[in-house]
PDB file of N, CA and C in Angstrom:
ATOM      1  N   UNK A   1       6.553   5.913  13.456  1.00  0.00           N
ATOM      2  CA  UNK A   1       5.680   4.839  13.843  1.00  0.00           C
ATOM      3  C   UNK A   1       4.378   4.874  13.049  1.00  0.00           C
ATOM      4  N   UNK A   2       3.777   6.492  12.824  1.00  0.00           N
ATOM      5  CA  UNK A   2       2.778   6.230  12.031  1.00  0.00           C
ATOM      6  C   UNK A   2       2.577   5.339  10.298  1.00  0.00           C
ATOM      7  N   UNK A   3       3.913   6.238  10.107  1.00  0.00           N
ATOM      8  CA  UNK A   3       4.147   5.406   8.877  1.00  0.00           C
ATOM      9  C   UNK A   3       4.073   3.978   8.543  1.00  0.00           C
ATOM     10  N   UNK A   4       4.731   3.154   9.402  1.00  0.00           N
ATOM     11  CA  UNK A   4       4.808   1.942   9.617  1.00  0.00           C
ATOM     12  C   UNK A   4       3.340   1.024   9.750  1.00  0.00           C
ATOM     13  N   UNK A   5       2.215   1.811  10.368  1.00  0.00           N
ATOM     14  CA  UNK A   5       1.050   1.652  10.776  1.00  0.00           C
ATOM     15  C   UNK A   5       0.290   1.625   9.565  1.00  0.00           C
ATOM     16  N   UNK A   6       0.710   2.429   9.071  1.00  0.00           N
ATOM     17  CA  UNK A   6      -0.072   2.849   7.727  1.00  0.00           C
ATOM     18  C   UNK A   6       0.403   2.270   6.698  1.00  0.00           C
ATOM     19  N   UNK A   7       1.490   1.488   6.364  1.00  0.00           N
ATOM     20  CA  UNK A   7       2.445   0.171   5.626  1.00  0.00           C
ATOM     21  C   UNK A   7       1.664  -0.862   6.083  1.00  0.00           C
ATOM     22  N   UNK A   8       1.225  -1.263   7.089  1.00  0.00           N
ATOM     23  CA  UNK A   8       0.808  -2.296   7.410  1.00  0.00           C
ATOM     24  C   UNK A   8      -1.023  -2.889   7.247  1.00  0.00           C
ATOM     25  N   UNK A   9      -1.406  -1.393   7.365  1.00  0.00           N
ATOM     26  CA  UNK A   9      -2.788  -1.195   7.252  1.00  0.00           C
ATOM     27  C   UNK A   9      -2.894  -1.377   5.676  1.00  0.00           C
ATOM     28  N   UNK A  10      -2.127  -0.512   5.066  1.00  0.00           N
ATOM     29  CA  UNK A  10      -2.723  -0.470   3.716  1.00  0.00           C
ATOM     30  C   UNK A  10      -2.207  -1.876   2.790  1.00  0.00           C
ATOM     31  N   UNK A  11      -1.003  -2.319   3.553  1.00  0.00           N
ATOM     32  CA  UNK A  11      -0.796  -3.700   2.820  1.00  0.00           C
ATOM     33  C   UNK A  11      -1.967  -5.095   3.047  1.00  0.00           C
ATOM     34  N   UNK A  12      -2.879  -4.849   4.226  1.00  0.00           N
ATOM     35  CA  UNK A  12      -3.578  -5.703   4.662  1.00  0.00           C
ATOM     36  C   UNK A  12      -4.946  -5.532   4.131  1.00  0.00           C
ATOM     37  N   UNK A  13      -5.419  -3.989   3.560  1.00  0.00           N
ATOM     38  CA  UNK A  13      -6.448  -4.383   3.395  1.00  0.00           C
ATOM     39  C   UNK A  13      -6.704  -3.614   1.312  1.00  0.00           C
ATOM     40  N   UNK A  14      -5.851  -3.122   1.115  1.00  0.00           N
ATOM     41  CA  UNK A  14      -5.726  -2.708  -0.314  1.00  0.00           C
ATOM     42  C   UNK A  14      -5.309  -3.963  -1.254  1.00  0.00           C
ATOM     43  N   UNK A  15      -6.237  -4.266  -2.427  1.00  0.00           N
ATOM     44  CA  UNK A  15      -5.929  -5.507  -3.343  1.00  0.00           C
ATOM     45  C   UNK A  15      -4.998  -5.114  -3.966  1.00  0.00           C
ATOM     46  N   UNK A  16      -5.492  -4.211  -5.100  1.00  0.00           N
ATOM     47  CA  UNK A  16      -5.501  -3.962  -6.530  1.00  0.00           C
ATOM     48  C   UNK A  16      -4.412  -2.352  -6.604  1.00  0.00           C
ATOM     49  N   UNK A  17      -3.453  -2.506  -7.276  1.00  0.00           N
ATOM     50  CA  UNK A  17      -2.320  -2.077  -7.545  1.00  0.00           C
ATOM     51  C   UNK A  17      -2.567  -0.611  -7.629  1.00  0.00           C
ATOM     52  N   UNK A  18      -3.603   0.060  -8.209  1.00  0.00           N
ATOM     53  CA  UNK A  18      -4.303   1.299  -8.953  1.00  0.00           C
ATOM     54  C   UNK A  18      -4.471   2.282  -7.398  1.00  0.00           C
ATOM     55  N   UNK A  19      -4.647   1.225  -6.062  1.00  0.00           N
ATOM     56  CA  UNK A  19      -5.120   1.909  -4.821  1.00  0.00           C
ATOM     57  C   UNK A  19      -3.685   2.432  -3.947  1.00  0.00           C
ATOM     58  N   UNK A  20      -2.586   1.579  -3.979  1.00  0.00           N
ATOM     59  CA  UNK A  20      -1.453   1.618  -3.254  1.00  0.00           C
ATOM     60  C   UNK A  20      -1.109   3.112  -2.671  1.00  0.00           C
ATOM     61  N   UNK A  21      -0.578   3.086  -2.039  1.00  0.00           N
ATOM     62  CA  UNK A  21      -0.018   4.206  -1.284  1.00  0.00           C
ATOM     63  C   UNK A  21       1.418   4.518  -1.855  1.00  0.00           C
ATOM     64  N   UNK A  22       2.152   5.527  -1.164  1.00  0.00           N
ATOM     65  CA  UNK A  22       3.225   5.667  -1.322  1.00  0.00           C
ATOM     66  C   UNK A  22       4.206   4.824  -1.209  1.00  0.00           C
ATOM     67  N   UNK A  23       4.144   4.208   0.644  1.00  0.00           N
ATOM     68  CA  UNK A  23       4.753   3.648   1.113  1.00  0.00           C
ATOM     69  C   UNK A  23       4.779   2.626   0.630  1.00  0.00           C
ATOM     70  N   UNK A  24       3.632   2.158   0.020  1.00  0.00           N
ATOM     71  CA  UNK A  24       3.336   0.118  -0.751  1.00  0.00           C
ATOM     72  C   UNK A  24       4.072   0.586  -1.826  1.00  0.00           C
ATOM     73  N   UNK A  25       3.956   1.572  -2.760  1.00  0.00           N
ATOM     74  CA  UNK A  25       4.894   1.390  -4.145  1.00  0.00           C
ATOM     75  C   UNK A  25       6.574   1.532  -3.727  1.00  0.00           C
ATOM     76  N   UNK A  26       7.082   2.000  -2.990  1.00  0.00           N
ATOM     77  CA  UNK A  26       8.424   1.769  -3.109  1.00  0.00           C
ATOM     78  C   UNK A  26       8.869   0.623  -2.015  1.00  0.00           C
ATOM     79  N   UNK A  27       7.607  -0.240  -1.324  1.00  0.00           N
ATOM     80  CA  UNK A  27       8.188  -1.842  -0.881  1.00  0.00           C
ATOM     81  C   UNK A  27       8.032  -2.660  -2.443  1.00  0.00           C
ATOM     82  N   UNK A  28       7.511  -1.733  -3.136  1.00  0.00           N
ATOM     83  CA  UNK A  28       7.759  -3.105  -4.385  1.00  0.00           C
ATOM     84  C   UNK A  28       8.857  -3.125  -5.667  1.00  0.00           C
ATOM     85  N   UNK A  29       9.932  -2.268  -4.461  1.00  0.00           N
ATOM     86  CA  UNK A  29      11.100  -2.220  -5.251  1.00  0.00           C
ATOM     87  C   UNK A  29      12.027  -3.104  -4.480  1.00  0.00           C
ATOM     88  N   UNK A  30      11.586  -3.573  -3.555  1.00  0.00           N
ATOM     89  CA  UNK A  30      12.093  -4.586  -2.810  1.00  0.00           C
ATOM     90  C   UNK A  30      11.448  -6.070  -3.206  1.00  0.00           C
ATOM     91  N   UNK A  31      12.402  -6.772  -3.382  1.00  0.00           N
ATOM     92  CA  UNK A  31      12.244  -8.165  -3.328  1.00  0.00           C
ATOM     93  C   UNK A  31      12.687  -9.409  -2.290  1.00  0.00           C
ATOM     94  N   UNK A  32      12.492 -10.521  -2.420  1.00  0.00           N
ATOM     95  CA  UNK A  32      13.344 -11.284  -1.254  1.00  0.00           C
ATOM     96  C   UNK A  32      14.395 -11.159  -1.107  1.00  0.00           C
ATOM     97  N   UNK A  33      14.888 -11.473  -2.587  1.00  0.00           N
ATOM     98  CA  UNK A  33      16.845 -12.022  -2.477  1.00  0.00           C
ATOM     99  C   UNK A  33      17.405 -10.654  -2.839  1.00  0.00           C
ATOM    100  N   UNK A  34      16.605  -9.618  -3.479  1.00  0.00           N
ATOM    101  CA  UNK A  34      17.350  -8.600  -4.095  1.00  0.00           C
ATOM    102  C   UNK A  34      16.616  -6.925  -3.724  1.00  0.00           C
ATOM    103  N   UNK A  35      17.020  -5.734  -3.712  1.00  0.00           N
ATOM    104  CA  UNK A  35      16.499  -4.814  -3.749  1.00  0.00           C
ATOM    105  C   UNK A  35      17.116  -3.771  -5.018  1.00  0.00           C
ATOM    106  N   UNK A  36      16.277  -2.976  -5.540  1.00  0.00           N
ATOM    107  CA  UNK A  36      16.396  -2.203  -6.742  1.00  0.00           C
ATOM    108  C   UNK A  36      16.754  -1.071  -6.051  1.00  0.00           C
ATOM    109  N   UNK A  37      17.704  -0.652  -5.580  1.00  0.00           N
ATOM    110  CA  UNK A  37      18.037   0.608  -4.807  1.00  0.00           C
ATOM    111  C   UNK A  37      18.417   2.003  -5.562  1.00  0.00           C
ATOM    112  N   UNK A  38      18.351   1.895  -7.039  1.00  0.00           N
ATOM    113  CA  UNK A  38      18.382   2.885  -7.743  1.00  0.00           C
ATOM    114  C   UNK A  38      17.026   3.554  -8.000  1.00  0.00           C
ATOM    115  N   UNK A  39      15.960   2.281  -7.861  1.00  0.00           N
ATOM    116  CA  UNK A  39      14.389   2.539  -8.432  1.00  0.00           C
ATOM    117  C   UNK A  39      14.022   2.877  -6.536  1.00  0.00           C
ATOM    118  N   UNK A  40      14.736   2.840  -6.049  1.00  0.00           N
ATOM    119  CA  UNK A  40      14.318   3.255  -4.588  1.00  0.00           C
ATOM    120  C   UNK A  40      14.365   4.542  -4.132  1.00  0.00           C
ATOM    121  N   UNK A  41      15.679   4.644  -4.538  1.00  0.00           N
ATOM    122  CA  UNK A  41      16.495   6.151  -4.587  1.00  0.00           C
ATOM    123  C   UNK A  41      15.560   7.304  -4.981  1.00  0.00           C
ATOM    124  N   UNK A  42      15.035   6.677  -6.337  1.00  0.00           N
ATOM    125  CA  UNK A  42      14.468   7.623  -7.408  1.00  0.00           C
ATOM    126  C   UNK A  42      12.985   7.964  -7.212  1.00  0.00           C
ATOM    127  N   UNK A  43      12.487   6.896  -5.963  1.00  0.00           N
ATOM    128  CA  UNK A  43      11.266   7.158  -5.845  1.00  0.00           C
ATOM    129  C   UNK A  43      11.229   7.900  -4.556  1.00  0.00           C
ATOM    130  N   UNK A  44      12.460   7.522  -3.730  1.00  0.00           N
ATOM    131  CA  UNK A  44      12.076   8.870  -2.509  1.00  0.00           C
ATOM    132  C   UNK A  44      12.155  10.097  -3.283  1.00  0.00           C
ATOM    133  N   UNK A  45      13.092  10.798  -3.987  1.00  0.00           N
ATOM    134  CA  UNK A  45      13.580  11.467  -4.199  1.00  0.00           C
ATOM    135  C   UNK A  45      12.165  11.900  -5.259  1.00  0.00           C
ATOM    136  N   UNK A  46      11.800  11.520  -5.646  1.00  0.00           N
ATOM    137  CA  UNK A  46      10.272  12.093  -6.869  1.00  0.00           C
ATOM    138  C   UNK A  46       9.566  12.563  -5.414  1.00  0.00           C
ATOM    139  N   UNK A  47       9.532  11.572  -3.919  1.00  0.00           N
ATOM    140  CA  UNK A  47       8.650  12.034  -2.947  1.00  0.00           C
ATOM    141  C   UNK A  47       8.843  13.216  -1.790  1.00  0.00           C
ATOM    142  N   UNK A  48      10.340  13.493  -2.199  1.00  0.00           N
ATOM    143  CA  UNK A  48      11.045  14.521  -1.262  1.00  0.00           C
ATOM    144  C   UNK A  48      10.914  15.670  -2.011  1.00  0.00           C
ATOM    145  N   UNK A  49      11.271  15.973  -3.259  1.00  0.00           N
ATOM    146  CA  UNK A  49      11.396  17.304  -4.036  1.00  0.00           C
ATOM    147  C   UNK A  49       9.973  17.919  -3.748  1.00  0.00           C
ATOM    148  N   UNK A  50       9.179  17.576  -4.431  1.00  0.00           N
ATOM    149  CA  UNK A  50       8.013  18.336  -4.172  1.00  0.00           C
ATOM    150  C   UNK A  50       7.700  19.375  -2.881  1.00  0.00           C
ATOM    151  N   UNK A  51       7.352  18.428  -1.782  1.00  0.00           N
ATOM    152  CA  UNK A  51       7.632  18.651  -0.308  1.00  0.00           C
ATOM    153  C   UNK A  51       8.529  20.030   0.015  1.00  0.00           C
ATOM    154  N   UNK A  52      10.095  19.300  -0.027  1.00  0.00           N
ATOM    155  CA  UNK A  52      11.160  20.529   0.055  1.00  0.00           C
ATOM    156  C   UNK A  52      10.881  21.721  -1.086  1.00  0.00           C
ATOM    157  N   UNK A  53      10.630  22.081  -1.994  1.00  0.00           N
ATOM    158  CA  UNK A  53      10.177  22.926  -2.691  1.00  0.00           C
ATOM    159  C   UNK A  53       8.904  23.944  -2.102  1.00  0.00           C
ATOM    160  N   UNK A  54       7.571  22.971  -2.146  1.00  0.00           N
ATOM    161  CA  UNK A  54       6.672  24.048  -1.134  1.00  0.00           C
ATOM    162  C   UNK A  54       7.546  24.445   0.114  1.00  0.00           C
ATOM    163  N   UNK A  55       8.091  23.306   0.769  1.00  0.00           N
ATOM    164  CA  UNK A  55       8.138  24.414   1.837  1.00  0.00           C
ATOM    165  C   UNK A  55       9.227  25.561   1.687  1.00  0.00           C
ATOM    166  N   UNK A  56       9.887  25.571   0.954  1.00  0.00           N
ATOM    167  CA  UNK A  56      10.610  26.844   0.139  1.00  0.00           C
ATOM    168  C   UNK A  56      10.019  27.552   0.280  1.00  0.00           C
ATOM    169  N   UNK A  57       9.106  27.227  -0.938  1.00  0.00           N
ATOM    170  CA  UNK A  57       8.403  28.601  -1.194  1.00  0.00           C
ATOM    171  C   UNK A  57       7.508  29.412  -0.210  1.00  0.00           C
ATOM    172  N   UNK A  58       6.810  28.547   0.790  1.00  0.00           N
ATOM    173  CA  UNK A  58       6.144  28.927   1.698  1.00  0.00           C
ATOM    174  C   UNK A  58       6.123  29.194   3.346  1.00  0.00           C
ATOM    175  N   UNK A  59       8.127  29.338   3.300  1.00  0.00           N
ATOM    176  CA  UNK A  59       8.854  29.145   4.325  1.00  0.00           C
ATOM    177  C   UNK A  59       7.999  30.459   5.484  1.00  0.00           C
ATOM    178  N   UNK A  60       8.323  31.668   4.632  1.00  0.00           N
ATOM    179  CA  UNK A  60       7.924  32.623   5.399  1.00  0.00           C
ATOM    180  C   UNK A  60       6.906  32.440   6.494  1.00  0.00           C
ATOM    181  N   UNK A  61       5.700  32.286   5.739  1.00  0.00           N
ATOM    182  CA  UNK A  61       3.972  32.051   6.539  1.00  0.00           C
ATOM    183  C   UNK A  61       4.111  30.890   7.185  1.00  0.00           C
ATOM    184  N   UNK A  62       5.145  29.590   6.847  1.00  0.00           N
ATOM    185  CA  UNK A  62       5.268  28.264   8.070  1.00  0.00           C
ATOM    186  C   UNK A  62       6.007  28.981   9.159  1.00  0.00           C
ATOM    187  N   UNK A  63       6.796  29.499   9.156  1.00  0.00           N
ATOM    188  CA  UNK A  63       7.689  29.843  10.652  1.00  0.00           C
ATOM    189  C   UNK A  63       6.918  31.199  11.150  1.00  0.00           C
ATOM    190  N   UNK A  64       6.488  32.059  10.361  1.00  0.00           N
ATOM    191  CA  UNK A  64       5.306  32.789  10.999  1.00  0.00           C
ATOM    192  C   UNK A  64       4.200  32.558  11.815  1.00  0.00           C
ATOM    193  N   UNK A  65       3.539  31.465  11.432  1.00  0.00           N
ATOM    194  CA  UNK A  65       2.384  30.777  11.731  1.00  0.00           C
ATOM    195  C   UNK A  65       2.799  30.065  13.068  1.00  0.00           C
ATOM    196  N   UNK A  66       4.183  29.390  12.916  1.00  0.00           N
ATOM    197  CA  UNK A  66       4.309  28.460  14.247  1.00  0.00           C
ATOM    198  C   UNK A  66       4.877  29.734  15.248  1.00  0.00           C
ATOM    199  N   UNK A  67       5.336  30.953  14.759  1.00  0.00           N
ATOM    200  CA  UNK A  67       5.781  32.019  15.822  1.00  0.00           C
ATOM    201  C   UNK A  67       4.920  32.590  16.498  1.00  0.00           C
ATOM    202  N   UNK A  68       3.890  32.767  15.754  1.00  0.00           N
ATOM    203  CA  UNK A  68       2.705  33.632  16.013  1.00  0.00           C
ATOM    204  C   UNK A  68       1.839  33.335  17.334  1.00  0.00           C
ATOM    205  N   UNK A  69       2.077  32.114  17.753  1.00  0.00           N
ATOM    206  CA  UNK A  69       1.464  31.644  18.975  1.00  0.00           C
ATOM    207  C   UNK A  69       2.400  31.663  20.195  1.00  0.00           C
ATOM    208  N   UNK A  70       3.243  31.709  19.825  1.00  0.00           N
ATOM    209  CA  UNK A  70       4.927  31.687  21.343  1.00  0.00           C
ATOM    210  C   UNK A  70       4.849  32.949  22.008  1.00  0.00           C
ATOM    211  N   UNK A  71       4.779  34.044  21.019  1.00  0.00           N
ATOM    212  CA  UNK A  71       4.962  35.114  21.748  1.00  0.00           C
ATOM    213  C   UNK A  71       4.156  36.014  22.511  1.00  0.00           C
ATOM    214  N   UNK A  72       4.139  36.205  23.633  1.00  0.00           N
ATOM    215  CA  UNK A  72       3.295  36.959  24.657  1.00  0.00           C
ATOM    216  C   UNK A  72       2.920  38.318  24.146  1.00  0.00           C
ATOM    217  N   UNK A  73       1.900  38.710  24.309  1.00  0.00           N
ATOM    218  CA  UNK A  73       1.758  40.435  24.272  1.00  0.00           C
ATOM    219  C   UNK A  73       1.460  41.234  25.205  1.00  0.00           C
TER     220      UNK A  73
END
């Protein structure tokens, strides 16, 4: 839902192409009659790798960090 909020916000008040968000550049692989679903594909996927990678690498200290508070002493 936030996302959506934030599609809507930034389409309403951002002009100029240079400001866009994430979410505004891959609605402009969408068109009326047609969608570019290869240039869609390719842009989640430039927005997922990164992401899945840190948290690879930094798996340890994330599930540490969220453990570290559960357990009683």
């Amino acid at each position: 839902m936030a996302t959506w909020n934030e599609l809507f916000l930034a389409l309403s008040l951002l002009s100029s192409e240079e400001n866009r968000t994430f979410p505004l550049g891959l609605l402009s692989f969408q068109g009326r009659f047609a969608t570019n679903y290869t240039g869609l594909a390719a842009g989640i996927l430039i927005a997922a790798v990164p992401i899945l990678v840190l948290y690879m690498l930094l798996q340890k200290y994330i599930v540490g960090g969220l453990t570290a508070g559960a357990a009683k002493r």
